[in-house]
PDB file of N, CA and C in Angstrom:
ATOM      1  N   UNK A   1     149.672 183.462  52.944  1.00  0.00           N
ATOM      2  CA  UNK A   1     148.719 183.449  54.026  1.00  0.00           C
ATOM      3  C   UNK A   1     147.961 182.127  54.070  1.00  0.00           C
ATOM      4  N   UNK A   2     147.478 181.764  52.793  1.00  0.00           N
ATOM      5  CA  UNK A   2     146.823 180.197  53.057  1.00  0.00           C
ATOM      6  C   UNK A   2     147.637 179.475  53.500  1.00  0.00           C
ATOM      7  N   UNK A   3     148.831 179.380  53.015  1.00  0.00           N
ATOM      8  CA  UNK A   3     149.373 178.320  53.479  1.00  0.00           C
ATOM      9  C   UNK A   3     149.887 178.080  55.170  1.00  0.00           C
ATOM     10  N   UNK A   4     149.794 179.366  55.583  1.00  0.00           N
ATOM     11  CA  UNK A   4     149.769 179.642  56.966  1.00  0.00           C
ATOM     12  C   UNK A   4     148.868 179.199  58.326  1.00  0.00           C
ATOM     13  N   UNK A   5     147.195 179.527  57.250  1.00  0.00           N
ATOM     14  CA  UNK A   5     146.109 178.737  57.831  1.00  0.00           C
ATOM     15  C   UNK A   5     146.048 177.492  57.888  1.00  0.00           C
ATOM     16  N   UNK A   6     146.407 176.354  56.826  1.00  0.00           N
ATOM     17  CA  UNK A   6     146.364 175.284  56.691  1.00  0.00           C
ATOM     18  C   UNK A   6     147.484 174.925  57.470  1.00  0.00           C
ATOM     19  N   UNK A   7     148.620 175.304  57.681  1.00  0.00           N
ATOM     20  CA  UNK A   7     149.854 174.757  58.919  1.00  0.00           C
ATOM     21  C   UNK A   7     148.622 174.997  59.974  1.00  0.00           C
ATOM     22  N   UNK A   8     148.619 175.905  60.469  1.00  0.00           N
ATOM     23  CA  UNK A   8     148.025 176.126  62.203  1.00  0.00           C
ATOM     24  C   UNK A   8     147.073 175.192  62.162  1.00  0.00           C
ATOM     25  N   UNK A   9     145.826 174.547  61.190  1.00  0.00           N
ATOM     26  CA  UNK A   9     144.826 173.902  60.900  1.00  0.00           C
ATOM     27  C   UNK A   9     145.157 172.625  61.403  1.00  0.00           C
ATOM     28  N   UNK A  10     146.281 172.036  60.287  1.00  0.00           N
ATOM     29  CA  UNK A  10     146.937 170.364  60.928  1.00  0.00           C
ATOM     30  C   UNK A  10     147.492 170.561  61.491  1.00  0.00           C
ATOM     31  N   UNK A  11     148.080 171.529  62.267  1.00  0.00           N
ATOM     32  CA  UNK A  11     148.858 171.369  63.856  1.00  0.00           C
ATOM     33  C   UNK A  11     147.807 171.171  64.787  1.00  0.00           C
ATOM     34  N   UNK A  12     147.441 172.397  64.871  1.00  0.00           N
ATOM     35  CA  UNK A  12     146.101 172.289  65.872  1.00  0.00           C
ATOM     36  C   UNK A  12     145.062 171.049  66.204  1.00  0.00           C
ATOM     37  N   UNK A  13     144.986 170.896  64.872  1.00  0.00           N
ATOM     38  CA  UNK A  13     144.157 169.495  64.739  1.00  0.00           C
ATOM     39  C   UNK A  13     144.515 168.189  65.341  1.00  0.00           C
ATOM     40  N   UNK A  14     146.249 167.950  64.814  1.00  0.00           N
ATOM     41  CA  UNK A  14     146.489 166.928  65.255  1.00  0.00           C
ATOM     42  C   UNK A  14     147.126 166.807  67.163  1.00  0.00           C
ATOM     43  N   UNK A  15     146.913 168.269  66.878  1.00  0.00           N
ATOM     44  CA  UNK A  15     147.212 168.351  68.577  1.00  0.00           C
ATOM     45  C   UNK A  15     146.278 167.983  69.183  1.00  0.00           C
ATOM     46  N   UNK A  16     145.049 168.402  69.055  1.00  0.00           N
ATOM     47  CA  UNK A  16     143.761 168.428  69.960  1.00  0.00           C
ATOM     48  C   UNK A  16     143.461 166.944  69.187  1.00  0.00           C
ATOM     49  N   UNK A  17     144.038 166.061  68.576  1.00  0.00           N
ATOM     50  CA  UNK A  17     143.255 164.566  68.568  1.00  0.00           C
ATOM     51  C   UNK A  17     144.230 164.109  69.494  1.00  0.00           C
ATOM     52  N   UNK A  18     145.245 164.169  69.198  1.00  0.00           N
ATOM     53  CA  UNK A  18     146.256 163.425  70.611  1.00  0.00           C
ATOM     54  C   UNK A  18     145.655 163.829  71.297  1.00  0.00           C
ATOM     55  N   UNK A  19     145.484 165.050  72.435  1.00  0.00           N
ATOM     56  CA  UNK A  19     144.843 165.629  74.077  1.00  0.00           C
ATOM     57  C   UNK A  19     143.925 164.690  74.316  1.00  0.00           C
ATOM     58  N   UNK A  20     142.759 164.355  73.233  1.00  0.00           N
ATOM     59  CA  UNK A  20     141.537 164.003  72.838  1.00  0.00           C
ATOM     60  C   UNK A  20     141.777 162.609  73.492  1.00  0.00           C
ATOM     61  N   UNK A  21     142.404 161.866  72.291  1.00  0.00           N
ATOM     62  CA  UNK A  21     142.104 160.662  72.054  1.00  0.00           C
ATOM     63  C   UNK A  21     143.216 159.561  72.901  1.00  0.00           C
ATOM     64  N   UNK A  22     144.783 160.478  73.511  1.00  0.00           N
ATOM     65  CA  UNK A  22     145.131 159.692  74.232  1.00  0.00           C
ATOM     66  C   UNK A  22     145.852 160.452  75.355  1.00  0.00           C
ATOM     67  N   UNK A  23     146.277 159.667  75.872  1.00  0.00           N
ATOM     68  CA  UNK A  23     146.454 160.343  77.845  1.00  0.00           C
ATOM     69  C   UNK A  23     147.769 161.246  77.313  1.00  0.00           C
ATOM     70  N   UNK A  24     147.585 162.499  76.355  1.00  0.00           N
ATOM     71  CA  UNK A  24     149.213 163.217  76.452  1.00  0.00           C
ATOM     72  C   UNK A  24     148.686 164.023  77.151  1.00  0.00           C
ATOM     73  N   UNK A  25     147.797 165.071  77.284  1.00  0.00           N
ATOM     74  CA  UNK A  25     147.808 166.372  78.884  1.00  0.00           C
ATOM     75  C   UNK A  25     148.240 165.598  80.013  1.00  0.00           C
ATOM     76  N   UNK A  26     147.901 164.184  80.885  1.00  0.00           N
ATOM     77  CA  UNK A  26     147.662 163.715  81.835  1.00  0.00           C
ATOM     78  C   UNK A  26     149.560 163.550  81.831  1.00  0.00           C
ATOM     79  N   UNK A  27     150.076 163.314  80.870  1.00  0.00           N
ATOM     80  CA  UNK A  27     151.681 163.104  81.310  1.00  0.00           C
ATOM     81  C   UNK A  27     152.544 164.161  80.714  1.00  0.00           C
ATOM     82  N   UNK A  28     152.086 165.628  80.044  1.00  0.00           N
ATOM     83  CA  UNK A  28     152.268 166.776  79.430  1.00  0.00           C
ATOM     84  C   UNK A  28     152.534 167.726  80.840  1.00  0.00           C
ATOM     85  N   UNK A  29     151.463 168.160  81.163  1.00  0.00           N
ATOM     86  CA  UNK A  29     151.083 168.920  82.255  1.00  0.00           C
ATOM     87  C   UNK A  29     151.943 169.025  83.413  1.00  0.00           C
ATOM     88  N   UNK A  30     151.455 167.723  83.978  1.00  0.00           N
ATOM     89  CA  UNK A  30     152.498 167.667  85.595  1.00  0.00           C
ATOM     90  C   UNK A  30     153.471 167.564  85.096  1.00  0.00           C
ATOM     91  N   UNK A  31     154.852 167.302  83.715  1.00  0.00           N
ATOM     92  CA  UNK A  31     156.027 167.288  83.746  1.00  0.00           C
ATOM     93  C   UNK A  31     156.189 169.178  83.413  1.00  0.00           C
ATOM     94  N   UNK A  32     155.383 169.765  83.307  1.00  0.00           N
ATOM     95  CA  UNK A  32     155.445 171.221  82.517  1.00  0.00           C
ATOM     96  C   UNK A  32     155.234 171.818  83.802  1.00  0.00           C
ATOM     97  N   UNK A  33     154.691 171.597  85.368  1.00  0.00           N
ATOM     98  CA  UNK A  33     154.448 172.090  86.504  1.00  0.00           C
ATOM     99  C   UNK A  33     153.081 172.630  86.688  1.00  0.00           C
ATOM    100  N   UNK A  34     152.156 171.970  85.664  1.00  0.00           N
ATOM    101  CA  UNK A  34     150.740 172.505  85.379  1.00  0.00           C
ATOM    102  C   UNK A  34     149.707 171.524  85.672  1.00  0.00           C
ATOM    103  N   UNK A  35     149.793 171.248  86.798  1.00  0.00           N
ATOM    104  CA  UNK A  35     149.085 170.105  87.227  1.00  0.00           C
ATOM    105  C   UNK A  35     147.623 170.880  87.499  1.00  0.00           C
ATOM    106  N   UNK A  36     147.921 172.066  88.231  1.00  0.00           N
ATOM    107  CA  UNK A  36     145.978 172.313  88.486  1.00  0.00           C
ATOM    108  C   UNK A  36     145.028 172.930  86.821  1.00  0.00           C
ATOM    109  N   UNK A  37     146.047 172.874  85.839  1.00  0.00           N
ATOM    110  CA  UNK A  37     144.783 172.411  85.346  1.00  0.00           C
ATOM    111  C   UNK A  37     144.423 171.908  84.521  1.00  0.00           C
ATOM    112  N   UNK A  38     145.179 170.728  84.529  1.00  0.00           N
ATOM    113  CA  UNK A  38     144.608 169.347  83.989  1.00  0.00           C
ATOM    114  C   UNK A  38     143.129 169.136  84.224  1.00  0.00           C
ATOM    115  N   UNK A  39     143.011 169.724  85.609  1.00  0.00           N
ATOM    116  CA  UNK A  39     141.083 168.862  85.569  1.00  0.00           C
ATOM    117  C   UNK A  39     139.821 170.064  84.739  1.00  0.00           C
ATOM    118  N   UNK A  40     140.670 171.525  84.142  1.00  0.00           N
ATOM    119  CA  UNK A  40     140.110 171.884  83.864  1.00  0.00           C
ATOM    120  C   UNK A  40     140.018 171.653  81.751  1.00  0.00           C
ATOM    121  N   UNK A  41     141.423 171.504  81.396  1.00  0.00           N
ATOM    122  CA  UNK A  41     142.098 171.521  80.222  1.00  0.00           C
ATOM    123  C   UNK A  41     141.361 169.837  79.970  1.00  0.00           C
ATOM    124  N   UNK A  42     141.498 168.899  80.683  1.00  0.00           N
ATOM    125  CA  UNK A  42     141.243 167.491  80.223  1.00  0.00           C
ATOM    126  C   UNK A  42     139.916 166.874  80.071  1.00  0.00           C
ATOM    127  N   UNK A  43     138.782 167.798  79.425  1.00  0.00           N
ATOM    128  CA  UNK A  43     137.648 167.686  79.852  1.00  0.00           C
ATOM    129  C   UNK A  43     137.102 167.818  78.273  1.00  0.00           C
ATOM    130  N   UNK A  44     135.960 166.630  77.935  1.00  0.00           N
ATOM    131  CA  UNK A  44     135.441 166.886  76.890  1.00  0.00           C
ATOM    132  C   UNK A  44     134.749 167.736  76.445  1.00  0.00           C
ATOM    133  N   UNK A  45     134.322 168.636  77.085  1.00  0.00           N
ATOM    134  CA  UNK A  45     133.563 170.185  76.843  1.00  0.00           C
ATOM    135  C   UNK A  45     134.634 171.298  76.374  1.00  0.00           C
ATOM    136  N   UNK A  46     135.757 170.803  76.815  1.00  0.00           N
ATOM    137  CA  UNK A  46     136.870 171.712  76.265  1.00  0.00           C
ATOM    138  C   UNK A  46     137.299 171.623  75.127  1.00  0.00           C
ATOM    139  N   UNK A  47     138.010 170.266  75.097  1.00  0.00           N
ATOM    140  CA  UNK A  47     138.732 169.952  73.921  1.00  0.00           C
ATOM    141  C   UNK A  47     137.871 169.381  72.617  1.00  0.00           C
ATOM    142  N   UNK A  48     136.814 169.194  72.894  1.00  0.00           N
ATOM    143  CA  UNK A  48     135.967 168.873  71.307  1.00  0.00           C
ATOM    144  C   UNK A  48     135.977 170.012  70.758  1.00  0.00           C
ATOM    145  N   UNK A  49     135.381 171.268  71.305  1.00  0.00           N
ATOM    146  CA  UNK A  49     135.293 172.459  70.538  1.00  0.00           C
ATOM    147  C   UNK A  49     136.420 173.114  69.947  1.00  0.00           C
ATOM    148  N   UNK A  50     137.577 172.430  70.543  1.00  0.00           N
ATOM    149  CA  UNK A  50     138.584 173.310  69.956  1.00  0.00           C
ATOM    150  C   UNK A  50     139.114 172.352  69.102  1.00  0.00           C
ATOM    151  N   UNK A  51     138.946 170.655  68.741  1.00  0.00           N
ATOM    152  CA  UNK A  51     139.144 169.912  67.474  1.00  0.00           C
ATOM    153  C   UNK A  51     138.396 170.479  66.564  1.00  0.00           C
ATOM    154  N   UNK A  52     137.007 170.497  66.951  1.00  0.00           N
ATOM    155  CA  UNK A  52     136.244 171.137  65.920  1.00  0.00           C
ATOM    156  C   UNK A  52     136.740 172.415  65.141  1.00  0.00           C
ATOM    157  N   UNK A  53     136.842 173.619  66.159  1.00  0.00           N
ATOM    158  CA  UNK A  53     137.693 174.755  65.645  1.00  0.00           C
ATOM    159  C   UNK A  53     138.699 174.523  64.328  1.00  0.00           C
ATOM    160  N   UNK A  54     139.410 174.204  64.612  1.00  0.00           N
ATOM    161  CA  UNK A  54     141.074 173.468  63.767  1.00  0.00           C
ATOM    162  C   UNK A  54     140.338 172.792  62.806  1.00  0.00           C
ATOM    163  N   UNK A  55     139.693 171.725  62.748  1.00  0.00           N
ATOM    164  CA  UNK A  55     138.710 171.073  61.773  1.00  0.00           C
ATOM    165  C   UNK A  55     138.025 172.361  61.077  1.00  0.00           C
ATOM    166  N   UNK A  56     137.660 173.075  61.354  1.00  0.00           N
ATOM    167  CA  UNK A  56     136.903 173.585  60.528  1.00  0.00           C
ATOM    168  C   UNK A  56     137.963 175.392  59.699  1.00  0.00           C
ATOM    169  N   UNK A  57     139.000 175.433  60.231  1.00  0.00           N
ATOM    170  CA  UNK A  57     139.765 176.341  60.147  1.00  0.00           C
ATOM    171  C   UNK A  57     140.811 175.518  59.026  1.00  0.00           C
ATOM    172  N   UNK A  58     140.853 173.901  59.182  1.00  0.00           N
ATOM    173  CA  UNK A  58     141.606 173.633  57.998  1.00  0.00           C
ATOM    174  C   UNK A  58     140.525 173.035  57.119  1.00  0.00           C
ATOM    175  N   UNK A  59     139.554 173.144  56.991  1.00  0.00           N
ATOM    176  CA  UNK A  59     138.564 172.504  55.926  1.00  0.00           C
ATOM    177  C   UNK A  59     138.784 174.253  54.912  1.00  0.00           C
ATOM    178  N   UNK A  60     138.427 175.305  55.700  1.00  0.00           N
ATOM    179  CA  UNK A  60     138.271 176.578  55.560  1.00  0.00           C
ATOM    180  C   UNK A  60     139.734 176.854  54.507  1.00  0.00           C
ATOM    181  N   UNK A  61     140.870 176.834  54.821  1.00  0.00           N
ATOM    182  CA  UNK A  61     142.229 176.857  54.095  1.00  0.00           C
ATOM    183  C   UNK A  61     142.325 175.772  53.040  1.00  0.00           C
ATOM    184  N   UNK A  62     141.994 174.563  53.173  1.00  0.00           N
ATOM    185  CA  UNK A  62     141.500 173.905  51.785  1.00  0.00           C
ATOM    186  C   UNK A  62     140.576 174.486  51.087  1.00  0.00           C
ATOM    187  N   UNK A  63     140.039 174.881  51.040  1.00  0.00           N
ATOM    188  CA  UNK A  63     138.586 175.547  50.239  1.00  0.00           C
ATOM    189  C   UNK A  63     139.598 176.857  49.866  1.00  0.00           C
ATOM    190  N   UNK A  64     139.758 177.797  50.209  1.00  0.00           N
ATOM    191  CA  UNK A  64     140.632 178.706  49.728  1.00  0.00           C
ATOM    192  C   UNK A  64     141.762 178.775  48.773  1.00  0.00           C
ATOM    193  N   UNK A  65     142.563 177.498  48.781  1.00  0.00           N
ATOM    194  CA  UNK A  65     143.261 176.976  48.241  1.00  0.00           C
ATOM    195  C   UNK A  65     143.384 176.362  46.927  1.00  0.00           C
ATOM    196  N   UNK A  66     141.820 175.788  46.983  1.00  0.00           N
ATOM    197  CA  UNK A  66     140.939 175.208  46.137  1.00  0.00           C
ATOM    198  C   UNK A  66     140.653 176.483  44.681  1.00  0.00           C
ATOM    199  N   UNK A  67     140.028 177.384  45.458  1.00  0.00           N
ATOM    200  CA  UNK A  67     139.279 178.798  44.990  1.00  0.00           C
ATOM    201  C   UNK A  67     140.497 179.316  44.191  1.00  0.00           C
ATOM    202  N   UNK A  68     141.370 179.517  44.637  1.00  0.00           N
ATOM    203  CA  UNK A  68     142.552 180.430  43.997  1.00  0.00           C
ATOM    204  C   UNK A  68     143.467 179.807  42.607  1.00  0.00           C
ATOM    205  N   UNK A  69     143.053 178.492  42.569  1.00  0.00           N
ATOM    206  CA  UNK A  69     143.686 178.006  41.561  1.00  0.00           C
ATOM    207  C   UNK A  69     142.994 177.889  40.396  1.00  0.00           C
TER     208      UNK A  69
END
């Protein structure tokens, strides 16, 4: 199971820093046929909270990981 959390943790994570940090929704989206909602998905009120999430869901699976050994 930890090791389960910590996958979804650096996936998630490094997903939502790409969205974040460079134009992949803006050329993701319209090739996927999901253009309306880019203006809702591409918005920093969205996607910080959910880096944060993942950030704190793999800090959470390190610490567990940590504990058990």
């Amino acid at each position: 199971m930890k090791n389960k959390f910590l996958a979804l943790g650096l996936g998630g994570t490094i997903f939502a820093t790409l969205c974040c940090f460079t134009p992949l929704l803006p050329i993701v989206l319209p090739a996927l046929g999901l253009t309306g909602l880019l203006g809702v998905l591409y918005n920093d009120a969205v996607l910080l909270p959910i880096l944060a999430g993942f950030l704190i869901l793999t800090g959470y699976a390190l610490w567990r990981q940590k504990q058990q050994k």
